[in-house]
Protein backbone atom coordinates (compact mmCIF):
# COMPACT_ATOMS: atom_id res chain seq x y z
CA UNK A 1 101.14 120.50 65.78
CA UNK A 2 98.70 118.13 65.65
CA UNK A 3 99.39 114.77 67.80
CA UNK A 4 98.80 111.64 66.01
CA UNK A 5 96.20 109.22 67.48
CA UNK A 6 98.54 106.16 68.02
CA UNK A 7 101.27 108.80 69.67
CA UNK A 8 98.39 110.45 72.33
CA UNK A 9 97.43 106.33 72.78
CA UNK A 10 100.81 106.07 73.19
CA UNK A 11 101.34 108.62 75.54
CA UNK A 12 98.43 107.63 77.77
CA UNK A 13 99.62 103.88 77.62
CA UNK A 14 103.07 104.50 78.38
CA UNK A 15 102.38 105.47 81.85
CA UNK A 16 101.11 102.47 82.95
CA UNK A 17 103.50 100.58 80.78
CA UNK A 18 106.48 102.55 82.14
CA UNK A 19 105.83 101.94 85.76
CA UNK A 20 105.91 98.35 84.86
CA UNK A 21 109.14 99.03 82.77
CA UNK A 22 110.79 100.68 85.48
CA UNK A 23 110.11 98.06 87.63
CA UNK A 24 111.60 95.04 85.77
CA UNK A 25 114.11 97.25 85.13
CA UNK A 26 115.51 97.80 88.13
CA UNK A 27 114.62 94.06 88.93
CA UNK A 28 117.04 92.86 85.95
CA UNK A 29 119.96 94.07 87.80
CA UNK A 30 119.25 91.39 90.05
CA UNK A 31 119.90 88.80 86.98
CA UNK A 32 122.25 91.34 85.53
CA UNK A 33 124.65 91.00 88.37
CA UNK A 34 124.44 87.25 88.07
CA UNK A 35 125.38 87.16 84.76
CA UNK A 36 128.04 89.71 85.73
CA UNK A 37 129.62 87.30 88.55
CA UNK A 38 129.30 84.59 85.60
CA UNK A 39 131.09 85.67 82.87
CA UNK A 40 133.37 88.30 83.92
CA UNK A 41 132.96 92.10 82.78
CA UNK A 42 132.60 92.44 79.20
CA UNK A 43 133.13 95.40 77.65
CA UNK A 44 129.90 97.79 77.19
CA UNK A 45 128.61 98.62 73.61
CA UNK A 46 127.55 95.55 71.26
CA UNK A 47 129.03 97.58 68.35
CA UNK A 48 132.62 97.08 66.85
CA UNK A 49 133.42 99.63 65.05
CA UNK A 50 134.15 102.23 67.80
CA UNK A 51 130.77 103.95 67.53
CA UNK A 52 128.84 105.02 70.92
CA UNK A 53 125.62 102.61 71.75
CA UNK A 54 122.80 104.37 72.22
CA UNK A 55 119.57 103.25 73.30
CA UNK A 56 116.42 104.51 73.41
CA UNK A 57 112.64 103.26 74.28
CA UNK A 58 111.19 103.32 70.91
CA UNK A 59 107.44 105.60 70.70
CA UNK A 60 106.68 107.96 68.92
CA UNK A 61 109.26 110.55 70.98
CA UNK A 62 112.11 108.88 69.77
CA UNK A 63 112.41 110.92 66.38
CA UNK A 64 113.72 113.71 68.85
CA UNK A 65 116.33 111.33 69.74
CA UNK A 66 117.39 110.39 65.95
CA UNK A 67 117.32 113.95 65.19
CA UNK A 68 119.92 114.69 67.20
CA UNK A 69 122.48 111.78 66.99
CA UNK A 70 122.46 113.42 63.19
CA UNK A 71 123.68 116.57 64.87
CA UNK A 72 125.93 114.92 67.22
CA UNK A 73 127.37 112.72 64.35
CA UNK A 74 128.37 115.86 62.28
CA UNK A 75 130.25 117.12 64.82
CA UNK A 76 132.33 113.89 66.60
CA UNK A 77 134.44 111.78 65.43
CA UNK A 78 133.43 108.69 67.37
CA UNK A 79 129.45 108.63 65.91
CA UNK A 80 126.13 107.88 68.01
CA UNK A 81 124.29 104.69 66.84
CA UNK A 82 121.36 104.97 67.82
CA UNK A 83 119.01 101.41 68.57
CA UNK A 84 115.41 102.11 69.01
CA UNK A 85 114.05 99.57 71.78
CA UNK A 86 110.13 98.47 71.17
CA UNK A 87 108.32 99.92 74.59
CA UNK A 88 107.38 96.17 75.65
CA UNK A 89 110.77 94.41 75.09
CA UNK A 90 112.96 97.61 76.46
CA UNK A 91 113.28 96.01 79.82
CA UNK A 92 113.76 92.31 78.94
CA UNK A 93 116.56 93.81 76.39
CA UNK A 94 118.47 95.54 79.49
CA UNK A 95 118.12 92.43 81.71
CA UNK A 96 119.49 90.45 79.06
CA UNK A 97 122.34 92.46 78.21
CA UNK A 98 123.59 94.89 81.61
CA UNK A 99 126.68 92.85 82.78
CA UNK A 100 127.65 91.11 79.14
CA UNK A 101 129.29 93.14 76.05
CA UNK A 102 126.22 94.02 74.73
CA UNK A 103 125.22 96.55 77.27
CA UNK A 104 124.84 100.18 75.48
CA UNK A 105 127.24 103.02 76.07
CA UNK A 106 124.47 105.46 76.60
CA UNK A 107 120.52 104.23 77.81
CA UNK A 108 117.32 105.80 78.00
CA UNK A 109 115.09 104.95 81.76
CA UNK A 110 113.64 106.51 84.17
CA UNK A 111 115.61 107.74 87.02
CA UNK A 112 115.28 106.51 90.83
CA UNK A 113 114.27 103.07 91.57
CA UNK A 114 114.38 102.22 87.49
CA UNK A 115 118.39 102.85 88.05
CA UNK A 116 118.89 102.45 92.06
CA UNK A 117 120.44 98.81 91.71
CA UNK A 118 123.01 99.44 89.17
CA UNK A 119 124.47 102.71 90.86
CA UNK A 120 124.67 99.91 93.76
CA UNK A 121 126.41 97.78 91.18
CA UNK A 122 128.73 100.89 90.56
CA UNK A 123 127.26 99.99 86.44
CA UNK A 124 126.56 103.79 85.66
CA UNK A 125 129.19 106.33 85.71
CA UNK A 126 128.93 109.73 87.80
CA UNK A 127 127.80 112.95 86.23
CA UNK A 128 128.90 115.30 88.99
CA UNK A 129 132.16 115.88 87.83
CA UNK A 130 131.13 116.18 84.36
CA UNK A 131 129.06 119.11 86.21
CA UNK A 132 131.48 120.43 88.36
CA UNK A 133 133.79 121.36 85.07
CA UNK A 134 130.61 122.65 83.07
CA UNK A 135 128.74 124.37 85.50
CA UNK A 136 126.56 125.92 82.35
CA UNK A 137 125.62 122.08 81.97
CA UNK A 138 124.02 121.78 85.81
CA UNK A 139 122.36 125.23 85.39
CA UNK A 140 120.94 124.39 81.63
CA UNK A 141 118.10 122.31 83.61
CA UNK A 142 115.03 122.65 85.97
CA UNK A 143 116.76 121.76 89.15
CA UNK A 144 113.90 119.68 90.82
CA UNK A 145 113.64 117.63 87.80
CA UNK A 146 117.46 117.45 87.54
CA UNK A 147 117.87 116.18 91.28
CA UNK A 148 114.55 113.46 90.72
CA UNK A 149 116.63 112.01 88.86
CA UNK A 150 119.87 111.54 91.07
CA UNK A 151 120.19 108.41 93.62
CA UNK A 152 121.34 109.67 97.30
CA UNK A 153 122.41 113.05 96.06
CA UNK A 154 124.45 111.97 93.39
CA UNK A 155 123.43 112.76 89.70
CA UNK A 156 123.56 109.89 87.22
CA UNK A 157 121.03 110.93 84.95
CA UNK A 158 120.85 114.16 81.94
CA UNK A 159 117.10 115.37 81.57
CA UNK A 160 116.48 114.27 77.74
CA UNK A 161 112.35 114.36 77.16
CA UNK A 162 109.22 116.13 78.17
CA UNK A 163 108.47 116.67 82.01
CA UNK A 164 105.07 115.23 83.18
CA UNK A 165 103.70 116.78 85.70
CA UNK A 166 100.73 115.21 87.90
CA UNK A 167 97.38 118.08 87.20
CA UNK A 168 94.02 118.62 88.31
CA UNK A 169 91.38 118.72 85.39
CA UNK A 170 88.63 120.36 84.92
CA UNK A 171 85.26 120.34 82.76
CA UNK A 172 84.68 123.91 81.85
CA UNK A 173 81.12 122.79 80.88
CA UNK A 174 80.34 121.16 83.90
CA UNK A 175 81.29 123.67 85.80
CA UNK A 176 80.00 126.44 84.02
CA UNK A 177 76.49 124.39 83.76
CA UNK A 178 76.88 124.20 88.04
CA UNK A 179 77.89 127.34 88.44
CA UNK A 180 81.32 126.75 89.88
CA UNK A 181 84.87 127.45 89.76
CA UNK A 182 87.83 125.44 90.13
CA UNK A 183 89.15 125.35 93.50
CA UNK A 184 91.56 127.33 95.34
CA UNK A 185 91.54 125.68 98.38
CA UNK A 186 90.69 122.06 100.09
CA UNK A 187 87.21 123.59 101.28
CA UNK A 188 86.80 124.89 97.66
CA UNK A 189 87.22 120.83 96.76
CA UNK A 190 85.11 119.61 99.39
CA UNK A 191 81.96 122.26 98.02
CA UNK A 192 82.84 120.93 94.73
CA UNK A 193 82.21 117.44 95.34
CA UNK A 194 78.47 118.57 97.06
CA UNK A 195 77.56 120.72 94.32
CA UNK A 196 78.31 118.24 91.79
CA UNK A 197 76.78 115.14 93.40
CA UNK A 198 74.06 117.61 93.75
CA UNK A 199 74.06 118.24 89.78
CA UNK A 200 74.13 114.18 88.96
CA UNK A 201 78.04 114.26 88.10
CA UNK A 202 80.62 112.60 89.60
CA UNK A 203 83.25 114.58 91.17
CA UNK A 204 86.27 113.40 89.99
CA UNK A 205 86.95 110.44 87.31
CA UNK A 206 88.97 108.20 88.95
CA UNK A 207 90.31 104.74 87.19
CA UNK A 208 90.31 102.24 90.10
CA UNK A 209 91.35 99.34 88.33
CA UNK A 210 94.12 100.98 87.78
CA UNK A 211 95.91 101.81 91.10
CA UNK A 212 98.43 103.81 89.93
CA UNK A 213 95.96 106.55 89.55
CA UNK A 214 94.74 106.07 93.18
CA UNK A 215 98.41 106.41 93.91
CA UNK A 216 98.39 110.14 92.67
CA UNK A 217 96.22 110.83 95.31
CA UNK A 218 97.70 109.39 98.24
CA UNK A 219 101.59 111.28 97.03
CA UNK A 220 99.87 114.29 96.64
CA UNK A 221 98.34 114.57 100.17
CA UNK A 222 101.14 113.24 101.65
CA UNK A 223 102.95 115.88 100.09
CA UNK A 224 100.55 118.18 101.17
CA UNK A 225 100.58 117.19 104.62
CA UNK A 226 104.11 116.87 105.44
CA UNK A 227 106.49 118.06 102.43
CA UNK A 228 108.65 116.12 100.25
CA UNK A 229 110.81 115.15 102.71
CA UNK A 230 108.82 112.25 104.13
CA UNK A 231 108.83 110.30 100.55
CA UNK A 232 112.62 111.14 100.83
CA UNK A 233 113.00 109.92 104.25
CA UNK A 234 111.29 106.99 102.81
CA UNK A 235 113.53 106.52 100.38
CA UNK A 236 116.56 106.95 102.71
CA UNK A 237 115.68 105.18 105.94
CA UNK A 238 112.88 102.30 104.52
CA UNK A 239 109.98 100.84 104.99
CA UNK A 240 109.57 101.65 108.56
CA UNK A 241 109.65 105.54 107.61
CA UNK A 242 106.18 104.91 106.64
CA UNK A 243 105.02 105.68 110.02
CA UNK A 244 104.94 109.31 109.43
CA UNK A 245 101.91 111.18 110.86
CA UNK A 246 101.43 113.14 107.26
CA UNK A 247 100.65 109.82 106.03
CA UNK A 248 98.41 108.52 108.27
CA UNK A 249 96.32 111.97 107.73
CA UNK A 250 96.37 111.19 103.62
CA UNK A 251 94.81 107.79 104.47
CA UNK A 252 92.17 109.09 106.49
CA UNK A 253 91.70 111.93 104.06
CA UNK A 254 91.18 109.17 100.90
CA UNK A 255 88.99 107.50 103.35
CA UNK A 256 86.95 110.91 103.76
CA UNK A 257 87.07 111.22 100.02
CA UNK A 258 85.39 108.11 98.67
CA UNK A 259 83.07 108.05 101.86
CA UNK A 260 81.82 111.42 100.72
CA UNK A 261 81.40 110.22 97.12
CA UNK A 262 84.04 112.08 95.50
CA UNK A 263 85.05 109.11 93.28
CA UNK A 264 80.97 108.01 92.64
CA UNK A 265 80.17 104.98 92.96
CA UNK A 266 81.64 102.89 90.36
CA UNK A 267 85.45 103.80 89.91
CA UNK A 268 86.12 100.45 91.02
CA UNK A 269 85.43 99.01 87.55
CA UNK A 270 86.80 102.01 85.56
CA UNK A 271 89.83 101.90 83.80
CA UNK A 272 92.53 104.86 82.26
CA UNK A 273 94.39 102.55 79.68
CA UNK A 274 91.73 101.84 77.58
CA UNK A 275 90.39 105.35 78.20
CA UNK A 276 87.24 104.41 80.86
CA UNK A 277 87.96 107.45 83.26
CA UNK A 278 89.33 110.03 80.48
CA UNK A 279 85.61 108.90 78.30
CA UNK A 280 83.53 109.77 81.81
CA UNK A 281 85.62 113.23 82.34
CA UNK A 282 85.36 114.50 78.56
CA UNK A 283 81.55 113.24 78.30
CA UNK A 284 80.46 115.41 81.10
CA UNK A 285 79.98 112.47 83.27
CA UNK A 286 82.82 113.40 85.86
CA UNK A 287 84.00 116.80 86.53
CA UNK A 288 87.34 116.53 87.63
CA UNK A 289 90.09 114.06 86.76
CA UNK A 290 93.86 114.31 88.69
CA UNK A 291 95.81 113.01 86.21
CA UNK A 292 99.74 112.98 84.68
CA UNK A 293 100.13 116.21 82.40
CA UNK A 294 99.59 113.00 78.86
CA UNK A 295 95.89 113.94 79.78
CA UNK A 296 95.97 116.20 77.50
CA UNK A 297 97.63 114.37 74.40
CA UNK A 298 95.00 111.65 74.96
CA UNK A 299 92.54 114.20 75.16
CA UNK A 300 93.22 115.69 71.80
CA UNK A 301 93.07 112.19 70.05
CA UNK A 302 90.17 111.18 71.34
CA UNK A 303 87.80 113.80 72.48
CA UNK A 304 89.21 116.62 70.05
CA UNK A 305 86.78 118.91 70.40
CA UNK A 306 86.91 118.98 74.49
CA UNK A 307 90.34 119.21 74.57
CA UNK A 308 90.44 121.85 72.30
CA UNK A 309 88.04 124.45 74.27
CA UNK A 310 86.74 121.97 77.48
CA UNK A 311 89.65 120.87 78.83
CA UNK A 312 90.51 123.08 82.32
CA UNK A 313 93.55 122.70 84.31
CA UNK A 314 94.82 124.21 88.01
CA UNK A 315 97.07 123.03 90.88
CA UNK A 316 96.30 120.62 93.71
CA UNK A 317 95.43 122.81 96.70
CA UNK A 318 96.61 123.12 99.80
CA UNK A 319 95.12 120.96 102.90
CA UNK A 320 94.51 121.99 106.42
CA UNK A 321 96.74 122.33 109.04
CA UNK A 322 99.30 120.83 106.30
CA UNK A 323 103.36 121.68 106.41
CA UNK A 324 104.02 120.84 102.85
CA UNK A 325 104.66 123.64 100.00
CA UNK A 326 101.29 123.99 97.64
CA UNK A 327 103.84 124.56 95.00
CA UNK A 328 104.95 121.21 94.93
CA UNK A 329 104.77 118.98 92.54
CA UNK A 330 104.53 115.06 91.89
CA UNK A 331 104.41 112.74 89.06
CA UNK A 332 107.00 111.86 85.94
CA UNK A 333 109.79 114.34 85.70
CA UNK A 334 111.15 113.50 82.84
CA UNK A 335 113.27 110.44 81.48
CA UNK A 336 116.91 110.60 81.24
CA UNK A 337 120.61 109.69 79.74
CA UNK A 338 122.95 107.71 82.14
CA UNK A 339 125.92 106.39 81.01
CA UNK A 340 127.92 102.54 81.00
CA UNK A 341 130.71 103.34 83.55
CA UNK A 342 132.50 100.58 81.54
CA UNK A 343 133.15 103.44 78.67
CA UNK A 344 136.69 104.85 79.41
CA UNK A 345 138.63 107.24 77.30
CA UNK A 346 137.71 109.24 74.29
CA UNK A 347 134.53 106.77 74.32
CA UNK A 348 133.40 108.38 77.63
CA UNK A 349 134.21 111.91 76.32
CA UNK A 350 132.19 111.14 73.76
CA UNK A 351 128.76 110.30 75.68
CA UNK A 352 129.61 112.74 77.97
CA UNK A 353 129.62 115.36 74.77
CA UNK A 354 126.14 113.38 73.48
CA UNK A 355 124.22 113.29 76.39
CA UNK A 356 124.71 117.34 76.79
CA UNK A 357 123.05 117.69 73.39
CA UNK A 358 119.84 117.66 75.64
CA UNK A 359 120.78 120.62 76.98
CA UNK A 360 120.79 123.06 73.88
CA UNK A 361 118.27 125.29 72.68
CA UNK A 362 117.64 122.83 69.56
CA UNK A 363 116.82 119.87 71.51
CA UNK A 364 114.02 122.12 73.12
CA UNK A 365 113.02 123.16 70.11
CA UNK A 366 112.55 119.62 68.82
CA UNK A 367 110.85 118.18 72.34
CA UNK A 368 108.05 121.56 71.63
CA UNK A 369 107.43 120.76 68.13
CA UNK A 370 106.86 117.19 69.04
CA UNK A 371 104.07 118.36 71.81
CA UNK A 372 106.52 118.01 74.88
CA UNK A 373 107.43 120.40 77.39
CA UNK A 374 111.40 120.59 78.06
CA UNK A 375 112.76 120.47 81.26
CA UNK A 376 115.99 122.90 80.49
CA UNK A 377 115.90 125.89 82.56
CA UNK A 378 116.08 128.39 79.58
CA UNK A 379 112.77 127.12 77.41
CA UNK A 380 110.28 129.99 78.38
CA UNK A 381 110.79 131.52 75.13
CA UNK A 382 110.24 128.71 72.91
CA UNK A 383 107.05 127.98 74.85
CA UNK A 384 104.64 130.17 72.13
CA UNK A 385 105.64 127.20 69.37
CA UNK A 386 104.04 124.35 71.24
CA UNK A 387 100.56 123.36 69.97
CA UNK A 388 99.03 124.46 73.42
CA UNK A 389 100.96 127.49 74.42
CA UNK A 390 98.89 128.14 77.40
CA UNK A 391 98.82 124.74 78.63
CA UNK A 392 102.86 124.44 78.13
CA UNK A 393 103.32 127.72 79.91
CA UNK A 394 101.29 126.41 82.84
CA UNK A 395 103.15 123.18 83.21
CA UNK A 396 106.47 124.73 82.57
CA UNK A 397 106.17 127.53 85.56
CA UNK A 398 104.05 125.09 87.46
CA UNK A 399 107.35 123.04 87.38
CA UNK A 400 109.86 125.26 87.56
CA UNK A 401 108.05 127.15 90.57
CA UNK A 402 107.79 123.89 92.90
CA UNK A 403 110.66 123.77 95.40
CA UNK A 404 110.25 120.03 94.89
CA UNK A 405 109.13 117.43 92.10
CA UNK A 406 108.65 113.55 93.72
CA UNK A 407 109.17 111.56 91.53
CA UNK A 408 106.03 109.01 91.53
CA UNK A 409 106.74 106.43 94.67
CA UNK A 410 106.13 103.49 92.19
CA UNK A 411 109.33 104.33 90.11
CA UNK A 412 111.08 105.67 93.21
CA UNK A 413 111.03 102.79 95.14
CA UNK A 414 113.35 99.48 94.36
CA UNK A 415 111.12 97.25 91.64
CA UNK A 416 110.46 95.00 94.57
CA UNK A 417 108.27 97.29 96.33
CA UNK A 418 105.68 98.19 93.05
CA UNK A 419 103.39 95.37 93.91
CA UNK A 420 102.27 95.66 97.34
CA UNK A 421 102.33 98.95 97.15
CA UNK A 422 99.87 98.89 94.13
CA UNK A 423 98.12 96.27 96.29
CA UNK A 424 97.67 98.61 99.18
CA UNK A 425 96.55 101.89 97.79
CA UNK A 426 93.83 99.98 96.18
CA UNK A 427 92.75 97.93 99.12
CA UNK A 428 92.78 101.81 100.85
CA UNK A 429 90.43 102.76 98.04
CA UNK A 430 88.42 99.98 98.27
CA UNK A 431 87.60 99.86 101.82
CA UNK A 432 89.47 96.54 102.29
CA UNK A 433 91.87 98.42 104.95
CA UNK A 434 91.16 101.05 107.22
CA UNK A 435 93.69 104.56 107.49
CA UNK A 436 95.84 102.84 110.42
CA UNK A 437 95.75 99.28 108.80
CA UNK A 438 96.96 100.96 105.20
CA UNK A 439 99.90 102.39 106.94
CA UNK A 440 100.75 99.05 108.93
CA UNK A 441 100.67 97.49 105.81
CA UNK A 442 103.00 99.62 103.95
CA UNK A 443 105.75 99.33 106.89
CA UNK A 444 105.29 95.90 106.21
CA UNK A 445 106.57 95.39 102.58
């Protein structure tokens, strides 16, 4: 299937978007539980008539999601209504509405930090014991993108689009015209980024103006270096967690990186959302670009041709002397369901019964036809529909072989904590702090 220009756009907008999204998100619980303490605890659901609330962050995904509150409706008698939230008011809508009667029984976001206040709140209702009396529904998805999604353990979230996996690109061109092949190992990248200084080209595209891509780096050496578990004891013990040697070594490795060149000598002023890097990488001008698995969607709209037989794709390697699994994984899981814990009775049954529509072979089916990749555990199979089945393949085992997926640290972290951490990856990249100062700074937010 072909991808429509304004979806791909879409697609490579929404990241940035989204991270922004999540954050005032999460931040509107803040205002939320204001309004809460104000004027009492409505009921959840603007709707009257009984019907479930559903709402969704309106692109061009969100047919998936119509398509199947017409299945649901045929088979409930309480029916899904389904509102479709434009991307740039979805937040202000939730902060305006969690806490009053107009909250929706059923919401679309992001997992972690996008959701981390209002389990505090006690706002969303628990999906464990839904699980624990449908074990099938548990073991219907990719567990690492199933446990992103939970908040100290505890699972508040169903699985319910595409995963989106951070990759490393490649210019088959470029490095057929150099002679090279895509590396296997950290040595491999360092050659790399000789040989192709060497050749005129830029190692890899990278959009500084746009720090969340310079944040992609820094997870996945961390990563590298010390494992998923020193994000997570990030997330569990704060700010002060930062001082873990795995992430000192990715700060002097990023320092290593641009002071080789890797990143030329202009990424600085190069942008992703209005397509600067992705331009450089399909021209020929770059040869590598790490990037969220939409690299490809924005690819095909607007270098068709060079995403159609010069787009190349492999893993991030491994670094030396590092702890962490090489089969691990960063980036955007997936987005997810979570549920009002105001809806009681056969109105709870009912989400409960919705939400696990994501879970069935037809809602796969749908997410594949639409260019997605499923996160349900049971979606090799339908893999030869998508448009790309190589590419899907690769993402889906790359996925479902990591022991972990981190969920990117921008939408991980409480909203309060997007800034200065935006602030401090690029002053890293930059040169405005050194490896030990960039660390320093981070325990400080």
């Amino acid at each position: 299937m072909r991808i429509p220009r304004s979806r791909a756009r879409a697609r490579a907008r929404s990241r940035s978007r989204s991270t922004l999204r999540a954050s005032t998100l999460a931040a509107a619980l803040l205002l939320a539980g204001t309004a809460l303490a104000g004027c009492g605890s409505g009921g959840p659901g603007g709707s009257d008539d009984g019907s479930l609330d559903v709402w969704v962050y309106q692109d061009a995904s969100t047919k998936v999601q119509r398509e199947v509150v017409k299945r649901f409706n045929k088979t409930s008698d309480i029916k899904a209504k389904l509102t479709q939230v434009p991307g740039e008011g979805y937040s202000d809508k939730m902060r305006t509405s969690m806490g009053t009667p107009n909250a929706p029984d059923v919401f679309f976001n992001w997992g972690g930090g996008s959701i981390s206040d209002f389990v505090k709140k006690d706002m969303l209702l628990g999906l464990d014991p839904a699980m624990d009396k449908d074990p099938e529904l548990k073991k219907a998805f990719i567990p690492t993108i199933l446990d992103a999604g939970a908040i100290d353990g505890k699972h508040y979230g169903i699985p319910m689009r595409g995963m989106q996996p951070v990759i490393l690109f490649y210019n088959k061109d470029v490095f057929t015209d150099a002679g090279a092949r895509p590396p296997k190992s950290w040595d491999d990248l360092l050659k790399l980024i000789d040989t192709f200084k060497g050749e005129g080209v830029t190692p890899f595209a990278l959009a500084g103006t746009d720090p969340w891509t310079e944040l992609m780096w820094v997870e996945y050496l961390v990563d590298r270096y010390g494992g998923a578990g020193v994000f997570q004891k990030i997330q569990s013990q704060g700010m002060a967690a930062w001082d873990d040697p795995a992430v000192l070594k990715a700060a002097q490795t990023i320092k290593d990186l641009v002071d080789r060149g890797a990143f030329g000598k202009n990424y600085k002023s190069v942008n992703y959302t209005a397509d600067g890097a992705s331009t450089l990488f399909a021209k020929g001008k770059a040869a590598m670009h790490l990037m969220g698995s939409w690299e490809y969607a924005n690819q095909k709209a607007n270098q068709p041709a060079f995403a159609k037989s010069g787009l190349g794709w492999t893993t991030f390697p491994a670094v030396p002397g590092g702890s962490g699994d090489p089969k691990s994984v960063v980036g955007n899981p997936t987005n997810y369901w979570s549920i009002n814990a105001k809806v009681k009775g056969d109105k709870q049954k009912a989400a409960l019964e919705f939400v696990k529509f994501a879970a069935r072979q037809d809602y796969s089916g749908d997410l594949i036809a639409n260019g997605d990749v499923p996160a349900t555990s049971d979606a090799t199979s339908l893999l030869g529909k998508h448009e790309n089945p190589d590419y899907a393949r690769f993402q889906y085992d790359l996925v479902k072989r990591a022991p972990d997926f981190t969920l990117s640290w921008d939408q991980a972290l409480p909203a309060k904590y997007t800034p200065p951490l935006h602030t401090t990856v690029q002053k890293l990249f930059n040169g405005q702090l050194g490896p030990a100062e960039f660390v320093d700074a981070l325990k400080g937010m």
